[in-house]
Protein backbone atom coordinates (compact mmCIF):
# COMPACT_ATOMS: atom_id res chain seq x y z
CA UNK A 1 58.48 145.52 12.81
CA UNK A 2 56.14 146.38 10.09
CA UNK A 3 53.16 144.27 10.55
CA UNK A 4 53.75 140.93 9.60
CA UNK A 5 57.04 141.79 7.95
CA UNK A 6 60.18 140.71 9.93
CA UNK A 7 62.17 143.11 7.29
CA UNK A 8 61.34 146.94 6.83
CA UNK A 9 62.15 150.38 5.44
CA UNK A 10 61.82 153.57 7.74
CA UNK A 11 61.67 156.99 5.62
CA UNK A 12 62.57 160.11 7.40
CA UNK A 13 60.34 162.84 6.85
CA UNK A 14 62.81 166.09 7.97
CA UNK A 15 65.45 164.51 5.90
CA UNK A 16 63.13 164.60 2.81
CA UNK A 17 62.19 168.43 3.41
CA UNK A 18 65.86 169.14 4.69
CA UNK A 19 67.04 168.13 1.46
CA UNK A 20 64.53 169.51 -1.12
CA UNK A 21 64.78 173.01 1.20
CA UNK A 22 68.65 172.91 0.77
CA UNK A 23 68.36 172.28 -3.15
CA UNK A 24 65.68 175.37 -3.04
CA UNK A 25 67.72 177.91 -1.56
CA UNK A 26 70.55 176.77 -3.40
CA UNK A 27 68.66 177.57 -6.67
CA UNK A 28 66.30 180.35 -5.56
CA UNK A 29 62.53 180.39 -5.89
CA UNK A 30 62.76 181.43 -9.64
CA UNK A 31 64.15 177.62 -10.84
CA UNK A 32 61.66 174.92 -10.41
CA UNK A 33 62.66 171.41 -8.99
CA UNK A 34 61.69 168.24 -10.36
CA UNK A 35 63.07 165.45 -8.22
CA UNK A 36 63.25 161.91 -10.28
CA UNK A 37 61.43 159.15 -8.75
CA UNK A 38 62.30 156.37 -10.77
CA UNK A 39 63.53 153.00 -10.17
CA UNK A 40 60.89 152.57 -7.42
CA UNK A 41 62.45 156.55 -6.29
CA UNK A 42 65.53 155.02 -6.08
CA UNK A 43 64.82 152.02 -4.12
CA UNK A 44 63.18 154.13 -1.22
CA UNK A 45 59.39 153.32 -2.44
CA UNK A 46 57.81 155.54 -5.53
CA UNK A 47 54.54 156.77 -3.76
CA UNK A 48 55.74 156.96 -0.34
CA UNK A 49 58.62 159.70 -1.52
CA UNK A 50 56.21 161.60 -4.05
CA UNK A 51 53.61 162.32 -1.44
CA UNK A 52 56.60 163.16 1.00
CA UNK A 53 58.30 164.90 -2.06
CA UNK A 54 55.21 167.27 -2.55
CA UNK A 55 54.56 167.94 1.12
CA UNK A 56 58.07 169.30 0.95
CA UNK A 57 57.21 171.47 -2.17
CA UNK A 58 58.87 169.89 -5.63
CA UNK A 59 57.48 170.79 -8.44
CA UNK A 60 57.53 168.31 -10.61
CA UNK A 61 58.30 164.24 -10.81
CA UNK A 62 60.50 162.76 -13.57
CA UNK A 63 59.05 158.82 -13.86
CA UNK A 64 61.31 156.13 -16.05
CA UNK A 65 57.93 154.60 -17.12
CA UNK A 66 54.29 155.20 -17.99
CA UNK A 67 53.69 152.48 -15.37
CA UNK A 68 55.31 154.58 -12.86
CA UNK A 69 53.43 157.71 -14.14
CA UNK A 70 50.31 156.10 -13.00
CA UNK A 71 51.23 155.55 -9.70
CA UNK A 72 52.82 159.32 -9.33
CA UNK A 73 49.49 160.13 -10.53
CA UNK A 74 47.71 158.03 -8.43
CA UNK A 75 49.05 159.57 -4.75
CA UNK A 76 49.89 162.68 -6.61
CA UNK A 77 47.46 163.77 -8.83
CA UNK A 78 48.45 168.04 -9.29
CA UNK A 79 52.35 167.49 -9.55
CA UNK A 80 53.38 167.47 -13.22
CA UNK A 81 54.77 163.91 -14.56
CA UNK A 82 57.64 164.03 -17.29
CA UNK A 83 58.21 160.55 -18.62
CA UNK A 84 61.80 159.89 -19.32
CA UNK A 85 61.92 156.81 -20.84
CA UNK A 86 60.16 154.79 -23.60
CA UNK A 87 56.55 154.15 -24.21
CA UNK A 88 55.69 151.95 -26.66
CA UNK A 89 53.31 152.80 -29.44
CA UNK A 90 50.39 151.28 -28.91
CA UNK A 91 50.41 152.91 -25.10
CA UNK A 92 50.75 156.32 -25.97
CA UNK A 93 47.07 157.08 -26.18
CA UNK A 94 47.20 156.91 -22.39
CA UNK A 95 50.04 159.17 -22.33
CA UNK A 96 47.72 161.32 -23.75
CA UNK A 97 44.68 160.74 -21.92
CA UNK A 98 46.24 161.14 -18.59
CA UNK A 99 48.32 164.67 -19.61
CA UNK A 100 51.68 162.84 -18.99
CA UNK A 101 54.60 164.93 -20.61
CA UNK A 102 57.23 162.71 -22.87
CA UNK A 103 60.61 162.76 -23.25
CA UNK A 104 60.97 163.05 -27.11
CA UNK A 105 64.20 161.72 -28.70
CA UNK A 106 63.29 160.24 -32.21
CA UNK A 107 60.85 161.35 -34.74
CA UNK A 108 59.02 157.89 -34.97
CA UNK A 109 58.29 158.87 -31.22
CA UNK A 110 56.86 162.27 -32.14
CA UNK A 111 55.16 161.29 -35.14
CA UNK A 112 53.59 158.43 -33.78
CA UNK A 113 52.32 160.33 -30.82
CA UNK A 114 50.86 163.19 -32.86
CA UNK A 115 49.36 161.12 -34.49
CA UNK A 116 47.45 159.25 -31.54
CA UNK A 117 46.82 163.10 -30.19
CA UNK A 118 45.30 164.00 -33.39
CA UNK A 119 42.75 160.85 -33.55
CA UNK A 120 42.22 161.71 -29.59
CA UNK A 121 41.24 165.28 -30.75
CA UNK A 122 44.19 166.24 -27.72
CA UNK A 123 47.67 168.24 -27.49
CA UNK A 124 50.82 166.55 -25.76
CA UNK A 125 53.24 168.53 -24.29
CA UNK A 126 56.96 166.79 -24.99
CA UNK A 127 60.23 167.68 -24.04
CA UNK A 128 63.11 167.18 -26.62
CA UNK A 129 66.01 165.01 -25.48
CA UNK A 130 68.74 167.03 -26.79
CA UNK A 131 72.38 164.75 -27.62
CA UNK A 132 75.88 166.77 -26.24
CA UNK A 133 77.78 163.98 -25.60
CA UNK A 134 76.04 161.29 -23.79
CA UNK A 135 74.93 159.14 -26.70
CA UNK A 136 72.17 157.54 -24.99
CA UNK A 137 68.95 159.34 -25.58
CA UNK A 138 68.96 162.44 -27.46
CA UNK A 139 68.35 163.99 -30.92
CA UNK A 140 71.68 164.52 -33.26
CA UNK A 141 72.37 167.40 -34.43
CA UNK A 142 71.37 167.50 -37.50
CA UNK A 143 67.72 165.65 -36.92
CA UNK A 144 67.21 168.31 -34.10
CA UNK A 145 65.80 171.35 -36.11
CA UNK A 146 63.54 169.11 -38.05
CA UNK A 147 62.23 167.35 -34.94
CA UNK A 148 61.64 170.77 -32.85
CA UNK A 149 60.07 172.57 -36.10
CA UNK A 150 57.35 169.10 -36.79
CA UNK A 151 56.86 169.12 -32.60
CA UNK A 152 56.53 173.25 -32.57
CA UNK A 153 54.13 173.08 -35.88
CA UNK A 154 51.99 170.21 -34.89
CA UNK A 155 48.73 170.96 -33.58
CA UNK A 156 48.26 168.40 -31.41
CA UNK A 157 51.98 168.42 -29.66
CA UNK A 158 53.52 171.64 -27.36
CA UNK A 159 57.00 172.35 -27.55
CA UNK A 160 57.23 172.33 -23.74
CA UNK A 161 60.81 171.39 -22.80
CA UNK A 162 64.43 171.58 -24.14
CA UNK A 163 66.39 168.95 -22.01
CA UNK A 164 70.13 167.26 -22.12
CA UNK A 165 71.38 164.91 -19.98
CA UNK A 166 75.79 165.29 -18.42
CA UNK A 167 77.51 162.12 -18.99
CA UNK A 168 80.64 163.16 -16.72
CA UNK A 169 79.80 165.59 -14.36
CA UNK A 170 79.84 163.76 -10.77
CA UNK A 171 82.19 160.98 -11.53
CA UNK A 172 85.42 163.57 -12.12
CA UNK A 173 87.20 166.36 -10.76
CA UNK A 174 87.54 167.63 -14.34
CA UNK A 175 84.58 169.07 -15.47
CA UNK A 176 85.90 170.03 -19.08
CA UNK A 177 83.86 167.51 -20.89
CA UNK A 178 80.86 168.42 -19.21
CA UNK A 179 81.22 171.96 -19.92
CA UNK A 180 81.69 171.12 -23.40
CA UNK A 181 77.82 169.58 -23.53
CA UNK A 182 77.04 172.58 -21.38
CA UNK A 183 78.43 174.90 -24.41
CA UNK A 184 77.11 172.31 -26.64
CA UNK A 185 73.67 172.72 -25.29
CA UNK A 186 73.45 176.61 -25.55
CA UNK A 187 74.74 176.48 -29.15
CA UNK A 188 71.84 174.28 -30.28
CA UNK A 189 69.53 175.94 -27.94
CA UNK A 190 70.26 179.53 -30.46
CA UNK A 191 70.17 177.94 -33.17
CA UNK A 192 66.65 176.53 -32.32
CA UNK A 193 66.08 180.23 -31.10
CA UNK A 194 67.13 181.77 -34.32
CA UNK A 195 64.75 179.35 -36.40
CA UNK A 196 61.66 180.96 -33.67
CA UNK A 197 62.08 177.88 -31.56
CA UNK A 198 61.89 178.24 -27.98
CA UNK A 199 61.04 175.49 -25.45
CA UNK A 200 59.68 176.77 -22.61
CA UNK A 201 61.27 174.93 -19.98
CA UNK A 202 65.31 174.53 -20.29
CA UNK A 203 67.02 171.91 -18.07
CA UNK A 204 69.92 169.48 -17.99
CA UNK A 205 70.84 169.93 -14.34
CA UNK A 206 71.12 166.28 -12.35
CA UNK A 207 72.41 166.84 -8.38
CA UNK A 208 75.72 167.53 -9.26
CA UNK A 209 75.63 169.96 -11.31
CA UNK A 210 72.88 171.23 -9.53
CA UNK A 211 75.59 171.44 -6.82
CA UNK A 212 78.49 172.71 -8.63
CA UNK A 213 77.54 174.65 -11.38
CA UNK A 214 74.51 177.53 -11.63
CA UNK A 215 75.16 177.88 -15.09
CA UNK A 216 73.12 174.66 -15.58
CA UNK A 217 70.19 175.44 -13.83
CA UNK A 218 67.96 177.07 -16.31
CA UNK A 219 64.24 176.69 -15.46
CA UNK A 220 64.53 174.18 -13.62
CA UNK A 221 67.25 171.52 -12.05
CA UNK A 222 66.33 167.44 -11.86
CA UNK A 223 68.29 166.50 -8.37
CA UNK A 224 67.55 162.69 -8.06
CA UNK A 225 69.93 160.53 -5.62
CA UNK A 226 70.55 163.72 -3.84
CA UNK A 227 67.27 164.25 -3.16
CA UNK A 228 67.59 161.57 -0.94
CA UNK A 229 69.95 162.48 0.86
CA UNK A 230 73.15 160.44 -0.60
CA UNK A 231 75.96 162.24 -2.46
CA UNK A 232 76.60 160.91 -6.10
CA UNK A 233 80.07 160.50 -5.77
CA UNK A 234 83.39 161.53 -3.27
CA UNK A 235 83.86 163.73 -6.43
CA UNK A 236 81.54 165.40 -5.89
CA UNK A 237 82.14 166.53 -2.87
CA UNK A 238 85.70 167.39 -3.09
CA UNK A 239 84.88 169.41 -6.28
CA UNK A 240 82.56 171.75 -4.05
CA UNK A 241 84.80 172.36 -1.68
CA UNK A 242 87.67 172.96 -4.23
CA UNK A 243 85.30 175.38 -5.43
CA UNK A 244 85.31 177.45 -1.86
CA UNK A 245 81.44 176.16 -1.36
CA UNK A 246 80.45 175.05 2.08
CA UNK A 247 79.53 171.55 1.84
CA UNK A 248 75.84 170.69 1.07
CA UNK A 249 74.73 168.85 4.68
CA UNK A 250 72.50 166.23 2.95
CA UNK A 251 70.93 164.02 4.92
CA UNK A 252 69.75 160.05 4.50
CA UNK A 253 66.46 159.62 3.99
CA UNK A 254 66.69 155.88 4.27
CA UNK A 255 66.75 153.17 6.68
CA UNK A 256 66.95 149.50 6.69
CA UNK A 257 65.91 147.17 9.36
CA UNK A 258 65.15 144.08 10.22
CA UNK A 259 65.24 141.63 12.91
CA UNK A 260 67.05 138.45 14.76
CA UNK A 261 64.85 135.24 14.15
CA UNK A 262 66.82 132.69 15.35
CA UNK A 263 70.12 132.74 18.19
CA UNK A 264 71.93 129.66 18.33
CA UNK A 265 75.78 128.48 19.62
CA UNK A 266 77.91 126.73 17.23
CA UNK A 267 81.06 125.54 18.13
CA UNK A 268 84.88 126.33 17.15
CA UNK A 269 85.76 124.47 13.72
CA UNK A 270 82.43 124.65 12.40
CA UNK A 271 81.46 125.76 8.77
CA UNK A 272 78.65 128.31 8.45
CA UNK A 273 76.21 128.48 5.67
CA UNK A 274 76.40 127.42 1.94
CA UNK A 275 79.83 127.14 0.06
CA UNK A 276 81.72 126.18 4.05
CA UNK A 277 83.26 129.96 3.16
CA UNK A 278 83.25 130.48 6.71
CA UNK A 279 84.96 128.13 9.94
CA UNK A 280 84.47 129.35 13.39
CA UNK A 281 87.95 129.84 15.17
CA UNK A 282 86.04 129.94 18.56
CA UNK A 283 82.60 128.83 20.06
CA UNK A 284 80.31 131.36 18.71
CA UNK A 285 77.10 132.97 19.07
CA UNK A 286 75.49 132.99 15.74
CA UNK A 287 72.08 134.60 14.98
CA UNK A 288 70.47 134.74 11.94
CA UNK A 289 68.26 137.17 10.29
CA UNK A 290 65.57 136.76 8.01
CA UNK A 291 67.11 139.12 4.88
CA UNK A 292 69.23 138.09 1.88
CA UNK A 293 69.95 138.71 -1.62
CA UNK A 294 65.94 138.45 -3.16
CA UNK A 295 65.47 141.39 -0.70
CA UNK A 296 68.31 143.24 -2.36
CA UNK A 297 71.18 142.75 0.38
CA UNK A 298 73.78 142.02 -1.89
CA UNK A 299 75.37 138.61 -1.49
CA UNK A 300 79.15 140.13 -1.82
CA UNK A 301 78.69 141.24 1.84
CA UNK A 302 79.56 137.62 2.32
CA UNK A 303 81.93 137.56 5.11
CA UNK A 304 83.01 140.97 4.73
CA UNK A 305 80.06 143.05 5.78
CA UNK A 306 78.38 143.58 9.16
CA UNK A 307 75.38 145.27 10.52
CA UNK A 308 74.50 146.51 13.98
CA UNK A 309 72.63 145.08 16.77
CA UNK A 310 72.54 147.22 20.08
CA UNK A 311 74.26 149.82 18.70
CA UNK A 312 77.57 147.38 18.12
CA UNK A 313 78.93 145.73 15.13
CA UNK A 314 77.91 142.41 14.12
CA UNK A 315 79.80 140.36 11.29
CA UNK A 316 78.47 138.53 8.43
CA UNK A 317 78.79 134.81 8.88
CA UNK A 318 79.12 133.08 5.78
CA UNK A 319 77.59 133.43 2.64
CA UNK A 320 74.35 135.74 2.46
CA UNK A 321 71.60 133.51 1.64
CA UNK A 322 68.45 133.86 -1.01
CA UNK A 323 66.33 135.12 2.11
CA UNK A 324 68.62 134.44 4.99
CA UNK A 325 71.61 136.50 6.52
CA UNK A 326 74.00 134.99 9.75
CA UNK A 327 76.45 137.35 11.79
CA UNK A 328 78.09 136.66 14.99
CA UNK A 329 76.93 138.18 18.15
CA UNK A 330 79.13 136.35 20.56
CA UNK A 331 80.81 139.84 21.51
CA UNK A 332 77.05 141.89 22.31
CA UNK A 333 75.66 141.45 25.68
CA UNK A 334 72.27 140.39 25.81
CA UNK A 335 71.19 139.79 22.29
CA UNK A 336 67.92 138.22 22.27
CA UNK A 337 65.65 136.87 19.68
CA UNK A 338 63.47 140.01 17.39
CA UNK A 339 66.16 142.52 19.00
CA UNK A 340 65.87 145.14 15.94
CA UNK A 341 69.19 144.32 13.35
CA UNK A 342 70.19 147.98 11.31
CA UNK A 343 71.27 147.11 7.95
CA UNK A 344 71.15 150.81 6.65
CA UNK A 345 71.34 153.82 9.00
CA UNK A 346 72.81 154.30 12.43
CA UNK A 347 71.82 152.74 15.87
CA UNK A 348 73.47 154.16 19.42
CA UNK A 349 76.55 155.71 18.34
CA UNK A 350 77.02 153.28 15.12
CA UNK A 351 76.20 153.99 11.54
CA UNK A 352 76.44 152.42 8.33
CA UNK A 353 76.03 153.79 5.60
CA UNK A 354 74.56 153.40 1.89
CA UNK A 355 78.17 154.65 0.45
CA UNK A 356 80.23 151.97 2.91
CA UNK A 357 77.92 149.25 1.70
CA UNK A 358 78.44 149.93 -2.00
CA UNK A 359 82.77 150.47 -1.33
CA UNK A 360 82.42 146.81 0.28
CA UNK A 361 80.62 145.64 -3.06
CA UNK A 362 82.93 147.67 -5.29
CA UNK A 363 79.46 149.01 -6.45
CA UNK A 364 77.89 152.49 -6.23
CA UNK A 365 75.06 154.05 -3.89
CA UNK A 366 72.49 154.04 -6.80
CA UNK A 367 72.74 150.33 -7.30
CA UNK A 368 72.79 149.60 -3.38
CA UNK A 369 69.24 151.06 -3.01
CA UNK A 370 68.03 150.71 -6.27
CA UNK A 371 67.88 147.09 -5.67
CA UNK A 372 66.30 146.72 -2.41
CA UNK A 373 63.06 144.70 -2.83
CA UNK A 374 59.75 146.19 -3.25
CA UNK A 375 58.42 143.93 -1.93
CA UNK A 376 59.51 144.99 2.02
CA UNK A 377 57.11 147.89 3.22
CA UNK A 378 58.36 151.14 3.38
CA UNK A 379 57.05 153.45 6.23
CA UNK A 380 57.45 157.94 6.48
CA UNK A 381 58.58 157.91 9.75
């Protein structure tokens, strides 16, 4: 256990620099990494995987929020911090004070923060959102050459990046549409080029195409769920090997633990938990763990999930409670009370995984760790 926490994460170091050492060789020492590490770095705990990010050599974070920035900053104080989401106005001056790049996509963005630059007597460096077929953030095509030309002739903002985002690249066998942004990209990239704009850094690479496709590594690739160790989709996969590619051997860098509290018999015809969902068909041997849905373990493993207690399988009981969890251990010789419970990750010759999880949920590996609490310590291991 963690302390005084019955309920922990466990963050494997090797995996980390297995993974970020795969994605280097993969893209050779010339392309620069930036690994995103937002949504709390995916669920896996934002500080803990940026100072275990830098000891295994990124270059640069990607942060959702200025919030976030700060606490990239905080552990992490020489790695360069691109903010990818919105700042409001009236924050930007610490944007600027704090040398945080910005992800431009609007020119009420870029005029409002050269304008806080100029009044700080300061330069910003910002990085143009680029639209090819996402339409989420992103400048249209015809805004773009006005934007780039006020960022690139402002004296208190730096053209640093040219950036677009694929909105079907991992999710899809068929990579035509995402070639088409790809094409999309490079044709408003020239034209910027023939007007004497030129960011300096080009990207638009997330792990797939990182994976797939070297045309879309530019200056530098953004590999985020991949980074930890989880593929983004069975697509994925199967597209690399339909390409002739060995597979990429990522590994997990997460696991989730926690622990029995309580053992108790119940006997055949009983109802277990909230809702009666469940009625023993035997005397059982019920324990119950102290983990539920505020800690992020979804509540649709109701009755269909299990996790694994001395290295054997151990089925969900009834509804998953707000902070409590029951499975049957009537089959598993000499469970006792704090015997460590594996929610995530593998234990004797037993593993489950973040991708079985999410197929039980009809959900997706993002959202399974995305949403595990923050408030449950998280520990490099």
């Amino acid at each position: 256990m963690a302390g005084i926490h019955p309920t922990w994460i466990e963050l494997h170091q090797q995996a980390i620099e297995h993974n970020i050492g795969l994605f280097r060789r993969h893209v050779g020492e010339g392309v620069k990494i930036m690994v995103p590490i937002k949504a709390n770095a995916y669920g896996h705990g934002l500080q803990q995987m940026a100072v275990s990010f830098e000891k295994a050599g990124v270059d640069w974070f990607g942060v959702h929020s200025l919030e976030e920035a700060f606490l990239a900053k905080e552990v992490c104080p020489d790695i360069p911090v691109l903010i990818l989401g919105y700042v409001p106005f009236e924050a930007l001056e610490r944007v600027v004070d704090n040398d945080f790049r910005l992800l431009v996509s609007s020119w009420e963005t870029a005029e409002a923060l050269a304008r806080t630059a100029a009044a700080r007597q300061s330069v910003v460096r910002v990085h143009i959102k680029i639209e090819t077929g996402t339409h989420r953030q992103g400048v249209n095509k015809r805004d773009l050459q006005i934007l780039a030309r006020f960022v690139s002739d402002s004296p208190h903002l730096h053209l640093e990046g040219g950036v677009t985002h694929f909105a079907n690249i991992e999710d899809t066998t068929d990579h035509s549409y995402a070639m088409g942004q790809l094409e999309a990209f490079h044709k408003e990239l020239e034209a910027l080029q023939d007007h004497g704009i030129k960011p300096e850094i080009i990207h638009s690479a997330s792990s797939a195409a990182t994976m797939l496709f070297k045309t879309t590594h530019f200056d530098m690739v953004r590999p985020g769920l991949s980074s930890y160790g989880l593929w983004p989709s069975r697509e994925t996969y199967v597209s690399l090997l339909e390409n002739g590619r060995s597979s990429f051997p990522l590994q997990p860098v997460l696991s989730w633990k926690t622990v029995i509290s309580l053992i108790k018999d119940v006997p055949a015809g009983k109802y277990i938990g909230y809702g009666c969902s469940y009625r023993t068909t035997r005397d059982i041997k019920l324990a119950v763990l102290p983990i539920g849905y505020y800690d992020g373990y979804d509540r649709g493993l109701s009755n269909i999930g299990y996790v694994l207690i001395r290295g054997q399988r151990a089925p969900i009981r009834g509804r998953i409670c707000m902070n409590l969890t029951m499975v049957d251990v009537t089959d598993i010789q000499g469970v006792k009370q704090e015997d460590e419970v594996v929610l995530i990750g593998e234990q004797g010759d037993e593993k489950l995984s973040v991708d079985l999880l999410a197929s039980m949920i009809g959900s997706i590996n993002y959202e399974v760790v995305a949403r595990i609490g923050q408030h449950i310590p998280r520990t490099v291991v």
